[in-house]
Protein backbone atom coordinates (compact mmCIF):
# COMPACT_ATOMS: atom_id res chain seq x y z
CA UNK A 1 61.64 -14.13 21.73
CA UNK A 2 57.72 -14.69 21.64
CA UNK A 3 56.09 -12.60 18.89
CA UNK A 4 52.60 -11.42 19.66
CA UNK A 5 50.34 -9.45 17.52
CA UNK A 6 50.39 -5.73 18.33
CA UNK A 7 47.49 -4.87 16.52
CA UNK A 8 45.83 -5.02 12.97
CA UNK A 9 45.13 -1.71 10.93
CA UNK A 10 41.87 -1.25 9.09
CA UNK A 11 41.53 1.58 5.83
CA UNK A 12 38.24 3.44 5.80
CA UNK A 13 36.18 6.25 4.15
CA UNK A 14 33.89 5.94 7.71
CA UNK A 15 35.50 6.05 10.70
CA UNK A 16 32.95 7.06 13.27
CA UNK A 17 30.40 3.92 11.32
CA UNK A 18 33.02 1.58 11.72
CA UNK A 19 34.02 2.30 15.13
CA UNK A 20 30.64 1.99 16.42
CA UNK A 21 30.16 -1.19 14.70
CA UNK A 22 33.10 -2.85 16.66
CA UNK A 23 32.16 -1.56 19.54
CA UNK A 24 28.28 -2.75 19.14
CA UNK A 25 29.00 -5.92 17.86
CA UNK A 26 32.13 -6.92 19.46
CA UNK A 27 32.63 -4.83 22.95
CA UNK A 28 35.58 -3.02 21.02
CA UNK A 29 36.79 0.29 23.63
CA UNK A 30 37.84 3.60 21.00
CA UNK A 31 40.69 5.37 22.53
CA UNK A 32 40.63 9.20 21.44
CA UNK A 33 40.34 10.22 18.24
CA UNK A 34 44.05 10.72 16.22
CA UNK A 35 44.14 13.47 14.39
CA UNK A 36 47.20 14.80 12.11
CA UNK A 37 45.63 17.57 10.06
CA UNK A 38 48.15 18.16 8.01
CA UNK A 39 48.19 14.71 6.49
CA UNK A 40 44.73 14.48 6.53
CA UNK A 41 45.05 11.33 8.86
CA UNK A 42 42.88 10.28 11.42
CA UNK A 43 42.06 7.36 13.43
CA UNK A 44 41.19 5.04 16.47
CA UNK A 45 42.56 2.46 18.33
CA UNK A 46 40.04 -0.17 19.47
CA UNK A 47 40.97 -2.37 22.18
CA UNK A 48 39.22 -5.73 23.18
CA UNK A 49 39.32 -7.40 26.68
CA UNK A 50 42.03 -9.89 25.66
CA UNK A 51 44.30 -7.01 25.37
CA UNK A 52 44.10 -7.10 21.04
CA UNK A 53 43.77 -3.79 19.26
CA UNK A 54 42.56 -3.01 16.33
CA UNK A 55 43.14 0.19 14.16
CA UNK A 56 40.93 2.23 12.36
CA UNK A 57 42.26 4.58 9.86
CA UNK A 58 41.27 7.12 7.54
CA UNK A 59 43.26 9.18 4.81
CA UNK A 60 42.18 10.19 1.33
CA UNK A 61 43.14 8.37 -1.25
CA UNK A 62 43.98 5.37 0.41
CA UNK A 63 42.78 1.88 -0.55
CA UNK A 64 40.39 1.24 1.69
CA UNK A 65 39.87 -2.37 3.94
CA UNK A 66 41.77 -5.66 4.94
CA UNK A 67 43.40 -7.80 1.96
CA UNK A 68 42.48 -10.57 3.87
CA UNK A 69 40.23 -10.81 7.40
CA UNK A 70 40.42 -10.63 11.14
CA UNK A 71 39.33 -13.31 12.75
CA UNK A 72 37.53 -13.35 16.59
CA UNK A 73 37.11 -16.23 18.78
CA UNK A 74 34.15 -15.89 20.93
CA UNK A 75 34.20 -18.73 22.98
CA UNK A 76 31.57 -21.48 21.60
CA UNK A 77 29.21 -22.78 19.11
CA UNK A 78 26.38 -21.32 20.25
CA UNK A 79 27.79 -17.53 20.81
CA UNK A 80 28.78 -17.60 16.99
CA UNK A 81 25.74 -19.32 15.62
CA UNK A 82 24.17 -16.41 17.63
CA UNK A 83 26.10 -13.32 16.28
CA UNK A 84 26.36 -15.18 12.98
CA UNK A 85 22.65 -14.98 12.68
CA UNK A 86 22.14 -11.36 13.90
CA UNK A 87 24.37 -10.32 11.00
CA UNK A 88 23.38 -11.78 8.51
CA UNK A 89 26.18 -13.85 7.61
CA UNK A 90 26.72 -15.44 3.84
CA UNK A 91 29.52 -18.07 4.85
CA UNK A 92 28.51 -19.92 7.54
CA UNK A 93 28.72 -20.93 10.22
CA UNK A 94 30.17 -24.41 9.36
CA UNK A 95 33.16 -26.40 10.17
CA UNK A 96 36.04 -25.94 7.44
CA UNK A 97 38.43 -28.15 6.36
CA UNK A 98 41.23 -27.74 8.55
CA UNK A 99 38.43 -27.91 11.74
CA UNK A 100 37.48 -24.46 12.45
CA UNK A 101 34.31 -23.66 13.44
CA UNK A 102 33.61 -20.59 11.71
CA UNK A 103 31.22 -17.53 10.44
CA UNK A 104 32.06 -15.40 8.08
CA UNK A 105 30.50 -11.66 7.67
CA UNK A 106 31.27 -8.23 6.30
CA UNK A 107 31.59 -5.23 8.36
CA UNK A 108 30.02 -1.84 7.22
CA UNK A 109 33.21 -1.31 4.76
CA UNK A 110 33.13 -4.91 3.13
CA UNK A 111 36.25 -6.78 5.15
CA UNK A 112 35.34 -9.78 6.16
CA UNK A 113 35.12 -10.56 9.62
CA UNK A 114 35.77 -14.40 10.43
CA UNK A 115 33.91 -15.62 13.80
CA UNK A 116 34.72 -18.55 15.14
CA UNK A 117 35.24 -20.38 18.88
């Protein structure tokens, strides 16, 4: 057996912001919009040319955002000093501790969003 990851799932009061800001900053593809009306659930799945997915999801009441972060490797030094400077990122970029080259910024809902190579 050879676990991959599926896909990460994302809490948010903004869907429709936060789905365009994948898709502008990282090339992210929405699927359809899921809707369960009774719940009051909806959501997106965003897939990335790698094959990754990402889900967006929105429900009152819920806590909203990642505990942690997602990470996204895009390919060299120069492509995340790049993005890293178009967002405005606080942490960053710089190589950590355990050698990662990295970048670290929040998306429109406050997760942080690690770039790195």
């Amino acid at each position: 057996m050879s676990p991959t990851i599926e896909h990460v799932a994302v809490w948010t009061d903004d869907l429709e912001g936060l789905r365009w800001w994948y898709e502008r900053w990282f090339g992210a593809r929405a699927g359809p919009r899921y809707e369960n009306s009774g719940a009051g659930f909806s959501s997106y799945f965003l897939e990335f040319d790698d094959g990754a997915r990402l889900e967006l999801m929105h429900m009152p009441g819920q806590e909203l955002g990642l505990r942690a972060h997602v990470a996204f490797s895009l390919g060299s030094r120069e492509a995340v000093d790049e993005l890293a400077a178009e967002l405005g990122a606080a942490d960053g970029p710089r190589t950590t501790g355990d050698g990662y080259y990295e970048a670290v910024v929040l998306d429109p809902d406050g997760n942080r969003v690690e770039l790195t190579i």
